[in-house]
PDB file of N, CA and C in Angstrom:
ATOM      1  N   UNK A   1       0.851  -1.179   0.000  1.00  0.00           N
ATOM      2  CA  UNK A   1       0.000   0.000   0.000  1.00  0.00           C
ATOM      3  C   UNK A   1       0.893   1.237   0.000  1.00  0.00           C
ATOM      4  N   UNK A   2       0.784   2.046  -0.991  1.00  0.00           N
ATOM      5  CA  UNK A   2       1.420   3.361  -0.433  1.00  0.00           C
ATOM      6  C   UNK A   2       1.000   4.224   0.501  1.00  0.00           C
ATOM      7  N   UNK A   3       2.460   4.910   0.941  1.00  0.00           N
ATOM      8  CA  UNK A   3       2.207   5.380   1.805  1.00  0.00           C
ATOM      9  C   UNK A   3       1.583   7.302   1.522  1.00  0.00           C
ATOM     10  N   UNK A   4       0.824   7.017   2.740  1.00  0.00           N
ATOM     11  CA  UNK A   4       0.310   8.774   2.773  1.00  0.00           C
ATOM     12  C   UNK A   4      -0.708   9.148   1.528  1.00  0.00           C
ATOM     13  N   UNK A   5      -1.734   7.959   1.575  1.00  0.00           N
ATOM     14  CA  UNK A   5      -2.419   8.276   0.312  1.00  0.00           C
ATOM     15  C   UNK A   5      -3.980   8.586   1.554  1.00  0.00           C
ATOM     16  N   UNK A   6      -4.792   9.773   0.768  1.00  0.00           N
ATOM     17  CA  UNK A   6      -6.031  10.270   1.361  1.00  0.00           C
ATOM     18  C   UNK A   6      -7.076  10.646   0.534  1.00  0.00           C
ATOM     19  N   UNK A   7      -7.709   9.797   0.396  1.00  0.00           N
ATOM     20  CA  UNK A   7      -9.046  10.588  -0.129  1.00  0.00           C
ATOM     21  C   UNK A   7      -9.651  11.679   0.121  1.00  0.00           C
ATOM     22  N   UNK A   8     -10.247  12.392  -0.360  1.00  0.00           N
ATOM     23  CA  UNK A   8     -11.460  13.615   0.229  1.00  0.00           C
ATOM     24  C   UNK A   8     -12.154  13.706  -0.961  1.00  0.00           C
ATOM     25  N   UNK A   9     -13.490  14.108  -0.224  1.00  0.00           N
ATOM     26  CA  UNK A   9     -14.758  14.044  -1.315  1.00  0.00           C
ATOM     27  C   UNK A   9     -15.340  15.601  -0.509  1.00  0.00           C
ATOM     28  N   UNK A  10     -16.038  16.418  -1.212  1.00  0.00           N
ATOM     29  CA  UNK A  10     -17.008  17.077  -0.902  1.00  0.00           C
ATOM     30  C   UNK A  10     -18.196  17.561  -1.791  1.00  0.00           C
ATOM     31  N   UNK A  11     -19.037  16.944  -0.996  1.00  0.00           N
ATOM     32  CA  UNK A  11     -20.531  16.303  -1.765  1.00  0.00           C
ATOM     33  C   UNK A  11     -21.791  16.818  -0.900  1.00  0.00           C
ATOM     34  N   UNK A  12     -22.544  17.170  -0.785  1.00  0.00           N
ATOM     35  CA  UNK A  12     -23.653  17.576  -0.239  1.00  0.00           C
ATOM     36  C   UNK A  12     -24.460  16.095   0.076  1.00  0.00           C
ATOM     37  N   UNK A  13     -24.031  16.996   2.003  1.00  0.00           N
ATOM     38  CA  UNK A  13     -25.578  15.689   2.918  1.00  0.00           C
ATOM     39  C   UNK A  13     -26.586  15.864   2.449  1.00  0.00           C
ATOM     40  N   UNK A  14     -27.510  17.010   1.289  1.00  0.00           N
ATOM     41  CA  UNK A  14     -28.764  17.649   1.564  1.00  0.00           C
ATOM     42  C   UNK A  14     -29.001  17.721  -0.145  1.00  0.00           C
ATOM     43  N   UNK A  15     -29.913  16.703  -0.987  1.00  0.00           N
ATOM     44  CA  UNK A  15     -30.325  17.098  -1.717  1.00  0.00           C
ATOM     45  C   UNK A  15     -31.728  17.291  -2.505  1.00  0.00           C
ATOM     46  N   UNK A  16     -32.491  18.237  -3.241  1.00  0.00           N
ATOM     47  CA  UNK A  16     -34.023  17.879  -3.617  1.00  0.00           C
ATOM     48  C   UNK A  16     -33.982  16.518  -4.608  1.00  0.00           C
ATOM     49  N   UNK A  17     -35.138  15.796  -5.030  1.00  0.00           N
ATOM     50  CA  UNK A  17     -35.081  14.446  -5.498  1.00  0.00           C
ATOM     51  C   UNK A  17     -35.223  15.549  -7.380  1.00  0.00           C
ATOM     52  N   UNK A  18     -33.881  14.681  -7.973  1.00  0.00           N
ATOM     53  CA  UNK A  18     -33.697  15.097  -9.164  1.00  0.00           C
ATOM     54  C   UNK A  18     -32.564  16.657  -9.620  1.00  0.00           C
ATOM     55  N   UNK A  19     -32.761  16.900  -7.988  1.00  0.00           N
ATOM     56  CA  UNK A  19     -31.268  18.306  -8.090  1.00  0.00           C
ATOM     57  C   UNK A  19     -29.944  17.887  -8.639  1.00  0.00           C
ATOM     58  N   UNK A  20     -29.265  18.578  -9.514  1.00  0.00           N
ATOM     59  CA  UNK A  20     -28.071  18.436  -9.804  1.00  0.00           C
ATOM     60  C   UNK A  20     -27.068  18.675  -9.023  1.00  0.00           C
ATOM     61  N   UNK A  21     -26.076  18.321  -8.212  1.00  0.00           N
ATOM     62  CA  UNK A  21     -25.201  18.412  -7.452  1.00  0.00           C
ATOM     63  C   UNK A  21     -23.678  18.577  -8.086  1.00  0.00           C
ATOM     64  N   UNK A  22     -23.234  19.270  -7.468  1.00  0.00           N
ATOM     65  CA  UNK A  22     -21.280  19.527  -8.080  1.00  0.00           C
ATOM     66  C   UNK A  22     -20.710  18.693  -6.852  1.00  0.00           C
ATOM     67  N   UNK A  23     -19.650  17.594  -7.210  1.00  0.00           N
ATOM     68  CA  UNK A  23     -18.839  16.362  -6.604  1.00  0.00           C
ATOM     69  C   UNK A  23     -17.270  17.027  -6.393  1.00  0.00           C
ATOM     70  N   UNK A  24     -16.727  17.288  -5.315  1.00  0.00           N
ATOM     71  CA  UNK A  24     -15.381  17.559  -5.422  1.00  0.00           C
ATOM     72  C   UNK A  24     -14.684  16.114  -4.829  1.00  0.00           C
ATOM     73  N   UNK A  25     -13.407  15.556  -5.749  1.00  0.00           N
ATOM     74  CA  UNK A  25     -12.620  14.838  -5.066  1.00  0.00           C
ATOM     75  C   UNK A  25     -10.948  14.964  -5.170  1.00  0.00           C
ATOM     76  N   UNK A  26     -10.410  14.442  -4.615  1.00  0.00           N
ATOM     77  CA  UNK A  26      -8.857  14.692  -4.025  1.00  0.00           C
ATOM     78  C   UNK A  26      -8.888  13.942  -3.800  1.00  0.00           C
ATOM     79  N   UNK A  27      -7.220  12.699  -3.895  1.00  0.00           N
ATOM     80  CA  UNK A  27      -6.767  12.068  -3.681  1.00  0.00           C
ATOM     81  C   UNK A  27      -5.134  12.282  -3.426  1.00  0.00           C
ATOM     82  N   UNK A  28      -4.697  12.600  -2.469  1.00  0.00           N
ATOM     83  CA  UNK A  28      -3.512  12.920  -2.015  1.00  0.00           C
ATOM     84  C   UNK A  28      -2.348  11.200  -2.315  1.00  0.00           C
ATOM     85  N   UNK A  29      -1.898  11.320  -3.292  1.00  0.00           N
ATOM     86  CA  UNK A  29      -0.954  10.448  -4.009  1.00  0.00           C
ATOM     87  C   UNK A  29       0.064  10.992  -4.618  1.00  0.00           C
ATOM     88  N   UNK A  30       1.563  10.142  -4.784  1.00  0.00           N
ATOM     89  CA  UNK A  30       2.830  10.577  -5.337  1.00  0.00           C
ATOM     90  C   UNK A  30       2.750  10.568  -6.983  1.00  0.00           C
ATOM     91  N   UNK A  31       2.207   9.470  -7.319  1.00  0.00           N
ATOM     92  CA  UNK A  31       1.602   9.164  -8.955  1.00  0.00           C
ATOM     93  C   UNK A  31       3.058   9.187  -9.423  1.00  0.00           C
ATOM     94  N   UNK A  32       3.936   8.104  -9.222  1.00  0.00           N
ATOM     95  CA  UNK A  32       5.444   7.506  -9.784  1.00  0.00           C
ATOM     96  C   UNK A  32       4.907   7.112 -11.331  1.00  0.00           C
ATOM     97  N   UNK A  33       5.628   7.816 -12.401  1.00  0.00           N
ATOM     98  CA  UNK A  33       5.324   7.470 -13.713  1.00  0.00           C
ATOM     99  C   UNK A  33       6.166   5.901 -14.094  1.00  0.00           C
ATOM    100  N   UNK A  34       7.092   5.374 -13.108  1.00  0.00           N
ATOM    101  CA  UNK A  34       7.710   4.672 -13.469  1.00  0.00           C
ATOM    102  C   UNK A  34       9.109   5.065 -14.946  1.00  0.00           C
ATOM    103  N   UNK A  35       9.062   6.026 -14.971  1.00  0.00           N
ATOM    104  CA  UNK A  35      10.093   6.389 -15.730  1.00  0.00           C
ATOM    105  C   UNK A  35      11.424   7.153 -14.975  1.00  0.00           C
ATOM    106  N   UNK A  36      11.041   7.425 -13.870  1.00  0.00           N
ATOM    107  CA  UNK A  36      12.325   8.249 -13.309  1.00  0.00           C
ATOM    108  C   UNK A  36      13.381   7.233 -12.587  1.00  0.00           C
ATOM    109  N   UNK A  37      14.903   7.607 -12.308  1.00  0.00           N
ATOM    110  CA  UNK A  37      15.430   6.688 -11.581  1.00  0.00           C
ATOM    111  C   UNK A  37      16.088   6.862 -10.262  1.00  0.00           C
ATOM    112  N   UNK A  38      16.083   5.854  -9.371  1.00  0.00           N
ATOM    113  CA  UNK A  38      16.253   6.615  -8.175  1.00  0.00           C
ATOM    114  C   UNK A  38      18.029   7.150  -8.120  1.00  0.00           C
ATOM    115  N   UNK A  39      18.446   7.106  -7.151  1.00  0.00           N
ATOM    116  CA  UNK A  39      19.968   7.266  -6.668  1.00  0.00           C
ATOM    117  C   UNK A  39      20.828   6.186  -7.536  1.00  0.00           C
ATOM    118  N   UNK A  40      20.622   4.893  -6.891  1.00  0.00           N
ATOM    119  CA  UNK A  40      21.479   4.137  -7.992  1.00  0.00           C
ATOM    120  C   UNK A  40      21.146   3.606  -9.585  1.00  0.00           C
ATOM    121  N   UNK A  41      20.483   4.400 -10.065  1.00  0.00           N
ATOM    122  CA  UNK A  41      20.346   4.396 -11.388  1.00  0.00           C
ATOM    123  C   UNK A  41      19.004   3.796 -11.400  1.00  0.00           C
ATOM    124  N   UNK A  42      17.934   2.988 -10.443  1.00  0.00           N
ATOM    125  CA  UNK A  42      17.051   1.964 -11.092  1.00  0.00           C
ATOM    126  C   UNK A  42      15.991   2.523 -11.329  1.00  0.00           C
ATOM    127  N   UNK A  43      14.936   2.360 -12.141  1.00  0.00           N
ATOM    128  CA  UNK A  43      13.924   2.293 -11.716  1.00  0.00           C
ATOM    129  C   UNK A  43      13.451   2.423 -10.950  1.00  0.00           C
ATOM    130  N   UNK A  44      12.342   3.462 -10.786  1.00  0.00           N
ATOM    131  CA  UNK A  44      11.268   3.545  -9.540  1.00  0.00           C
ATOM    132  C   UNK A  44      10.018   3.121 -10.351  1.00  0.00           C
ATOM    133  N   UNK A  45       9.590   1.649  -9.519  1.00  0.00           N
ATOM    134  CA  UNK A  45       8.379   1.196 -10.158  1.00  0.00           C
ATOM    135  C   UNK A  45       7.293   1.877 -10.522  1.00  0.00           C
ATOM    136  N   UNK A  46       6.257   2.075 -11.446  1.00  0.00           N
ATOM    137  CA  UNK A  46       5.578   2.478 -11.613  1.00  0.00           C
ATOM    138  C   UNK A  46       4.175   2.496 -10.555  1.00  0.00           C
ATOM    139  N   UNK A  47       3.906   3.464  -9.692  1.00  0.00           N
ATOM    140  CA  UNK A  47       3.141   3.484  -9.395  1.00  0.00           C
ATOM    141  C   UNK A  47       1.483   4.732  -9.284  1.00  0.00           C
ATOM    142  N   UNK A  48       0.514   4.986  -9.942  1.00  0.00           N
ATOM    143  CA  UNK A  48      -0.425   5.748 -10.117  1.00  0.00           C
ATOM    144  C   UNK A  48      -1.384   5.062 -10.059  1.00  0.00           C
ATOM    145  N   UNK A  49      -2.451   6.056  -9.717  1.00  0.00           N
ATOM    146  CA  UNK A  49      -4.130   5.477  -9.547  1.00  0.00           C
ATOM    147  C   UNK A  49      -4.536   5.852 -10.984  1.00  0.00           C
ATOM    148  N   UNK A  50      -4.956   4.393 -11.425  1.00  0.00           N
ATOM    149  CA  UNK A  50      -5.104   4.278 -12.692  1.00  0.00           C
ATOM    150  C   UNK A  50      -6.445   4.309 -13.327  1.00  0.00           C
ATOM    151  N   UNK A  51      -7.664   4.780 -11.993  1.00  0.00           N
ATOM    152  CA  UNK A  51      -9.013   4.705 -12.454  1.00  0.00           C
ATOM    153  C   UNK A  51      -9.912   4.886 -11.071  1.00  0.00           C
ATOM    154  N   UNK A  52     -10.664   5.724 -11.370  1.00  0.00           N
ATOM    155  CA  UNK A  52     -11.643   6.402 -10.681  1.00  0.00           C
ATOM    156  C   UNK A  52     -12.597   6.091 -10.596  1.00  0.00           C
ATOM    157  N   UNK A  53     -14.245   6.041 -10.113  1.00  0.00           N
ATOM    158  CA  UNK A  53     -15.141   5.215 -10.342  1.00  0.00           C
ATOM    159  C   UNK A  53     -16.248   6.114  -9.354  1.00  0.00           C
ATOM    160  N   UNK A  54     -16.745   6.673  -9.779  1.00  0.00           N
ATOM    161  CA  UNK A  54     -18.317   6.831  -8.606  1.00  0.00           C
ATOM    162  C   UNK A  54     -19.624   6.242  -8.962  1.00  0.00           C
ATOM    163  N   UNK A  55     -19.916   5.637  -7.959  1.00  0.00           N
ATOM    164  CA  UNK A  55     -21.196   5.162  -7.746  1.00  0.00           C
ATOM    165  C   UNK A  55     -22.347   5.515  -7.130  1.00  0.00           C
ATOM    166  N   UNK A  56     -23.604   5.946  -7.485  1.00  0.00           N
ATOM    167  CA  UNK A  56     -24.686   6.309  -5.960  1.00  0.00           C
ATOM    168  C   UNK A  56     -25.539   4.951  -6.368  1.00  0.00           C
ATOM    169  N   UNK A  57     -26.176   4.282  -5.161  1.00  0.00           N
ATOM    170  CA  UNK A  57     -26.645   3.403  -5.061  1.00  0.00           C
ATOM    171  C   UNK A  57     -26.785   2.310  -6.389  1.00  0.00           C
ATOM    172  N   UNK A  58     -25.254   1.706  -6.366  1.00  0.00           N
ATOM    173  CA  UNK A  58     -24.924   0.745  -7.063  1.00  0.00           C
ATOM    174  C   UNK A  58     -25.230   1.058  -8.731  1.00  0.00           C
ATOM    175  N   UNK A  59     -25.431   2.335  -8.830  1.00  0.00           N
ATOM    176  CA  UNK A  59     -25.183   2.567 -10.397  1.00  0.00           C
ATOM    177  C   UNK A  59     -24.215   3.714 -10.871  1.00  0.00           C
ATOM    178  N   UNK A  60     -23.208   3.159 -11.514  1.00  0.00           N
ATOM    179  CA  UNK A  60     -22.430   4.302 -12.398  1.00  0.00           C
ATOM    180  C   UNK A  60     -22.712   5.396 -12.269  1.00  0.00           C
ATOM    181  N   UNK A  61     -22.165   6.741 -11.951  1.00  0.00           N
ATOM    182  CA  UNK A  61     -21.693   7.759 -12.139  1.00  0.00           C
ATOM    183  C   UNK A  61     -20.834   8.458 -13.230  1.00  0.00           C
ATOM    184  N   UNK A  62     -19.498   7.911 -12.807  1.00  0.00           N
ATOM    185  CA  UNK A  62     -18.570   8.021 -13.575  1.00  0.00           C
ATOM    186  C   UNK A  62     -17.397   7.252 -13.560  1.00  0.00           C
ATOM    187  N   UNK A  63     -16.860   7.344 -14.293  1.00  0.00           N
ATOM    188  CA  UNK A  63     -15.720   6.207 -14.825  1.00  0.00           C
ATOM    189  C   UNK A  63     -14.632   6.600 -15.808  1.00  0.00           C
ATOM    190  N   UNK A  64     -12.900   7.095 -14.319  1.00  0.00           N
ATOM    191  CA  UNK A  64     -12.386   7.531 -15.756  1.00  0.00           C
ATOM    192  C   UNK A  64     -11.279   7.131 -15.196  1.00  0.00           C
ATOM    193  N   UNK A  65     -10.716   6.523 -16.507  1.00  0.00           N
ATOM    194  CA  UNK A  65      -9.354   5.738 -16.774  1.00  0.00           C
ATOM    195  C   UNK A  65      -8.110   7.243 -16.821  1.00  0.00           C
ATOM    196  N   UNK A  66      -6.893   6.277 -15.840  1.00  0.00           N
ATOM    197  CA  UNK A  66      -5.599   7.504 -15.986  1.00  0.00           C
ATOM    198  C   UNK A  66      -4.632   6.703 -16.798  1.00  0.00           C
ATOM    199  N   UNK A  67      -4.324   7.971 -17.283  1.00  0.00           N
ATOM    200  CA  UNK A  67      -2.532   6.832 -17.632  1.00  0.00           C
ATOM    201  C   UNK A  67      -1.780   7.891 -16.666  1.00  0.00           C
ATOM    202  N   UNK A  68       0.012   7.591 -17.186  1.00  0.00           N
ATOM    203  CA  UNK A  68       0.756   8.138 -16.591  1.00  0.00           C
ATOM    204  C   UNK A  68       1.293   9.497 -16.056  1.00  0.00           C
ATOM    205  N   UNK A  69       0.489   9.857 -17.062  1.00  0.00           N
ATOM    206  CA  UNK A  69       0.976  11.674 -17.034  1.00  0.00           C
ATOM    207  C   UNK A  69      -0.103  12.529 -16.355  1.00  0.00           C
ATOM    208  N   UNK A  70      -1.190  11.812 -15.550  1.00  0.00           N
ATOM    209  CA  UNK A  70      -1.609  12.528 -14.972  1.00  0.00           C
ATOM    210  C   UNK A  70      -0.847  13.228 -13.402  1.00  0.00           C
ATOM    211  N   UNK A  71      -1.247  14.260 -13.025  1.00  0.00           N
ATOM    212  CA  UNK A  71      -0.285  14.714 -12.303  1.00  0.00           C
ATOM    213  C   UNK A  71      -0.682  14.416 -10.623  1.00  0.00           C
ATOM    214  N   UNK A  72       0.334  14.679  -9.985  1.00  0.00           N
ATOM    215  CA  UNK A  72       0.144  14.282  -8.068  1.00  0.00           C
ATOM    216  C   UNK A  72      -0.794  14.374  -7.887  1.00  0.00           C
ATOM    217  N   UNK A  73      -1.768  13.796  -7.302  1.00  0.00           N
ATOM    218  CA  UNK A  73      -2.708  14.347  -6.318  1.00  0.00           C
ATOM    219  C   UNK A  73      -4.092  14.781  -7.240  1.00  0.00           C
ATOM    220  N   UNK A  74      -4.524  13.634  -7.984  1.00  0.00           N
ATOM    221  CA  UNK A  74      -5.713  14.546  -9.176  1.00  0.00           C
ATOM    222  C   UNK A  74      -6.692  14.426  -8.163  1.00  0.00           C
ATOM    223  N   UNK A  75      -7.661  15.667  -8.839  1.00  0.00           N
ATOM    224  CA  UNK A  75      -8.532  16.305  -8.426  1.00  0.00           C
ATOM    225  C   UNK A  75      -9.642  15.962  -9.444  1.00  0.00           C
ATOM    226  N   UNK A  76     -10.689  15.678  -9.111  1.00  0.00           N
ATOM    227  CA  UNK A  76     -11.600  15.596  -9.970  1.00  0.00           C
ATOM    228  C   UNK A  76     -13.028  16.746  -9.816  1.00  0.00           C
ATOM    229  N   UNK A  77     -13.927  17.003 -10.375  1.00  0.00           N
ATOM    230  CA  UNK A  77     -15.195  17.931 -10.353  1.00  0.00           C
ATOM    231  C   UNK A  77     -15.988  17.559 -11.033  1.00  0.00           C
ATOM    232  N   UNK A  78     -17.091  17.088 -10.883  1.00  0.00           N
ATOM    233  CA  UNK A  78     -18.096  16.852 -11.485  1.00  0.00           C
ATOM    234  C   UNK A  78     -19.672  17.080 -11.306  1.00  0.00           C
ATOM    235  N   UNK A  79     -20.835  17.030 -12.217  1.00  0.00           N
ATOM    236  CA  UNK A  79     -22.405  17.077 -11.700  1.00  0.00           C
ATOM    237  C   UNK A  79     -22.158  15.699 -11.914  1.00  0.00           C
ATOM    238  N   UNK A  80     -23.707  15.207 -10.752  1.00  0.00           N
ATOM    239  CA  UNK A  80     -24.569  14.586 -10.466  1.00  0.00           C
ATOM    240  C   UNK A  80     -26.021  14.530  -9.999  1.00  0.00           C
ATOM    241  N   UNK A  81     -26.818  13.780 -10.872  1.00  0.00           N
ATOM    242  CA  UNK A  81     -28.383  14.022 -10.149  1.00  0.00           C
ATOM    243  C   UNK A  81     -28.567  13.229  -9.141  1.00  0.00           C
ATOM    244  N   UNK A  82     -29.320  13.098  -8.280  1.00  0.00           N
ATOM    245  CA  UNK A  82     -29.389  13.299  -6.958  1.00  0.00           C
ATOM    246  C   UNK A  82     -30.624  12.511  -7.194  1.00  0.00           C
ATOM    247  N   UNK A  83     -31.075  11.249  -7.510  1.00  0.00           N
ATOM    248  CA  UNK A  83     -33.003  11.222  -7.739  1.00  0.00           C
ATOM    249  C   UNK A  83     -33.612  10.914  -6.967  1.00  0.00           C
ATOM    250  N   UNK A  84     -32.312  10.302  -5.918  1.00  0.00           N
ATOM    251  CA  UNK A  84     -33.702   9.973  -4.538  1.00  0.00           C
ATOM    252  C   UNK A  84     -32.338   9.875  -3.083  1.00  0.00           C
ATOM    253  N   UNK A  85     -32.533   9.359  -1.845  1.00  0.00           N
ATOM    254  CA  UNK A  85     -32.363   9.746  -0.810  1.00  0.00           C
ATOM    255  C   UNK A  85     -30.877   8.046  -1.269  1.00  0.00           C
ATOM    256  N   UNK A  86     -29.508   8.471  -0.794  1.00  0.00           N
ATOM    257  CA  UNK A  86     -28.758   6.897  -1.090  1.00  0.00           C
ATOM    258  C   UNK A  86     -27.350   7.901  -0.321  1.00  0.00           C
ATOM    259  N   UNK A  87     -26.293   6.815  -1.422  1.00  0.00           N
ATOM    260  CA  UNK A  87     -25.170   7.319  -1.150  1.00  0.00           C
ATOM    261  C   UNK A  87     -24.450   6.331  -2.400  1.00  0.00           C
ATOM    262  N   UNK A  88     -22.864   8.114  -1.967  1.00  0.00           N
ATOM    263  CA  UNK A  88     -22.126   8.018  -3.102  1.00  0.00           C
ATOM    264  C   UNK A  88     -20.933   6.907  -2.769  1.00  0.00           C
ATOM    265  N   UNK A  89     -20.582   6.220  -3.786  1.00  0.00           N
ATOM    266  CA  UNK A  89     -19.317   5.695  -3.414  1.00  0.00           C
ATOM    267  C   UNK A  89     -18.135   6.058  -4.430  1.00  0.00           C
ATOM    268  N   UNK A  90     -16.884   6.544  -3.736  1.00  0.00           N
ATOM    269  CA  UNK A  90     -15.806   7.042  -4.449  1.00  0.00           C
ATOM    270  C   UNK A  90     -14.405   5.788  -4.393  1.00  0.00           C
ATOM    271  N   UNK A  91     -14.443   5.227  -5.530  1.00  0.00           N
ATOM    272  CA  UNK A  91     -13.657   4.266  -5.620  1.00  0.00           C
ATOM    273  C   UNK A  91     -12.289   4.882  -6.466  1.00  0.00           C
ATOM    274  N   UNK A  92     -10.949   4.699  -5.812  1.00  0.00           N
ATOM    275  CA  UNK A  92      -9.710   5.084  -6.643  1.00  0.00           C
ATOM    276  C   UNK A  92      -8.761   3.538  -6.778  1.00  0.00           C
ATOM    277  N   UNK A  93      -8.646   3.212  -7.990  1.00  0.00           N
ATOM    278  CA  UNK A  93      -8.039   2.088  -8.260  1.00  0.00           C
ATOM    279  C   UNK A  93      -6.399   1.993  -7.966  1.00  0.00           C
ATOM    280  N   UNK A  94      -5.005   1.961  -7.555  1.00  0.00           N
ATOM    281  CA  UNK A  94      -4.053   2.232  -7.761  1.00  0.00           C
ATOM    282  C   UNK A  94      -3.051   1.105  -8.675  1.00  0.00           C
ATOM    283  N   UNK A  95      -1.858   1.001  -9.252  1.00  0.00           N
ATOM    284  CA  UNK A  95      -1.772  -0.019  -9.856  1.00  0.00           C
ATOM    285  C   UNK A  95      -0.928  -1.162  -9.066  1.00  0.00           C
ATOM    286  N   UNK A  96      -0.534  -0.811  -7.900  1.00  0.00           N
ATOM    287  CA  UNK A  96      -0.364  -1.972  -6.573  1.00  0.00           C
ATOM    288  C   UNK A  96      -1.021  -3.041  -6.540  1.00  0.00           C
ATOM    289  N   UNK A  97      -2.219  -2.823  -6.898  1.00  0.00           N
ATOM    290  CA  UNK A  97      -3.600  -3.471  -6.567  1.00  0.00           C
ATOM    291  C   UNK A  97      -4.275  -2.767  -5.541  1.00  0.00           C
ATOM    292  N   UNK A  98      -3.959  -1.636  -4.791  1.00  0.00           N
ATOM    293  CA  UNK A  98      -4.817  -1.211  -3.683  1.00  0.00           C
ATOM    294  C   UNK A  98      -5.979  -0.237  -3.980  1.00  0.00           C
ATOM    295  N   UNK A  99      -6.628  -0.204  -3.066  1.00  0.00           N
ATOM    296  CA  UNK A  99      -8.032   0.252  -3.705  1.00  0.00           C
ATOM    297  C   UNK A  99      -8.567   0.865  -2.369  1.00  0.00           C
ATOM    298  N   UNK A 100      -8.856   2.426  -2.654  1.00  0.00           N
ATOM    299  CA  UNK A 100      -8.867   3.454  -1.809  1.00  0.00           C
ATOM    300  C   UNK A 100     -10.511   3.831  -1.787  1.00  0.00           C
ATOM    301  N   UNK A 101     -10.870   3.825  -0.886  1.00  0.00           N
ATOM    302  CA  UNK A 101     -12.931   3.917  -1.437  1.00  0.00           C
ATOM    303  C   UNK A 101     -13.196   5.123   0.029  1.00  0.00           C
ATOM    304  N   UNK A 102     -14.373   6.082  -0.287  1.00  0.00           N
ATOM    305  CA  UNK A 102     -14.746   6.658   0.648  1.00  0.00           C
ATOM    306  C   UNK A 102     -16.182   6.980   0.247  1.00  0.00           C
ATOM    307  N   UNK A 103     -17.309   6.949   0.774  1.00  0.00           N
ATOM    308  CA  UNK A 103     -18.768   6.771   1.034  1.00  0.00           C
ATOM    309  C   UNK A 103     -19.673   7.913   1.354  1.00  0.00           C
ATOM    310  N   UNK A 104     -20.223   8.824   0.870  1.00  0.00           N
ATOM    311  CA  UNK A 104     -21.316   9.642   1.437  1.00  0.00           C
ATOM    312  C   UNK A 104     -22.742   9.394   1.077  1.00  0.00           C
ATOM    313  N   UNK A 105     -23.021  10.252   2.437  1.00  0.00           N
ATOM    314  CA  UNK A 105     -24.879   9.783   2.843  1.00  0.00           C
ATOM    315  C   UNK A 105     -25.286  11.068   1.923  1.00  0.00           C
ATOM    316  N   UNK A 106     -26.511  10.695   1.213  1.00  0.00           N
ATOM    317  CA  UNK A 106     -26.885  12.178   0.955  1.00  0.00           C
ATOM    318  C   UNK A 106     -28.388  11.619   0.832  1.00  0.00           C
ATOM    319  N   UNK A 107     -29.295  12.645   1.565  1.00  0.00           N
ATOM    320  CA  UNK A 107     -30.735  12.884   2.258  1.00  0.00           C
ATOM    321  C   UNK A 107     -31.428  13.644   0.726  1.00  0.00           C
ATOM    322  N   UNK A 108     -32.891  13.150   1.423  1.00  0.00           N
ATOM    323  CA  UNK A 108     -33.601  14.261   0.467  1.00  0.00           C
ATOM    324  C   UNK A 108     -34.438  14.824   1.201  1.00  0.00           C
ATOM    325  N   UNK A 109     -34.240  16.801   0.859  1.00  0.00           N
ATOM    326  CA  UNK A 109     -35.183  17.372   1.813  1.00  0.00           C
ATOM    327  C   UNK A 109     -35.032  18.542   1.041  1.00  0.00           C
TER     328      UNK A 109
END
């Protein structure tokens, strides 16, 4: 697992059924292109989060593939409709195999 990796999402607890909502996320990561080399000449393995994923109640959101050149720490922004009372799930894939997820409730009122 690498180290010092953090999600953050900011998403609204509070939405009307069918409101469009703006999604902020952050993922605090080094994103190693695997091309640089360390001190003694080698390779530093390639390591980046290679795919993003939101879900509200088990259906697609969004879905977006990285390659290498995306930079430290992406940030994503997006709408979403809101159609009834659930929650979001923010899935970040890394290419370790580790898999970074964080969850919000969002109400309808």
């Amino acid at each position: 697992m690498a180290s010092g990796v953090k999600p953050r999402v900011k998403a609204p607890k509070k939405a009307e059924a069918g409101e469009v909502v703006t999604i902020k996320t952050l993922i605090s990561h080094k994103m190693e292109s695997g091309q640089r080399k360390d001190k003694e000449g080698n390779l530093i393995p390639r390591s980046i989060i290679n795919r993003f994923t939101c879900d509200f109640n088990g259906k697609n959101v969004i879905d977006v593939t990285l390659e290498p050149a995306i930079s430290t720490n992406p940030y994503f922004e997006f709408e979403a409709t809101i159609p009834e009372a659930g929650e979001l799930k923010f899935t970040w894939y890394d290419d370790d195999g580790d898999v970074y997820d964080e969850t919000k409730a969002v109400a309808i009122g």
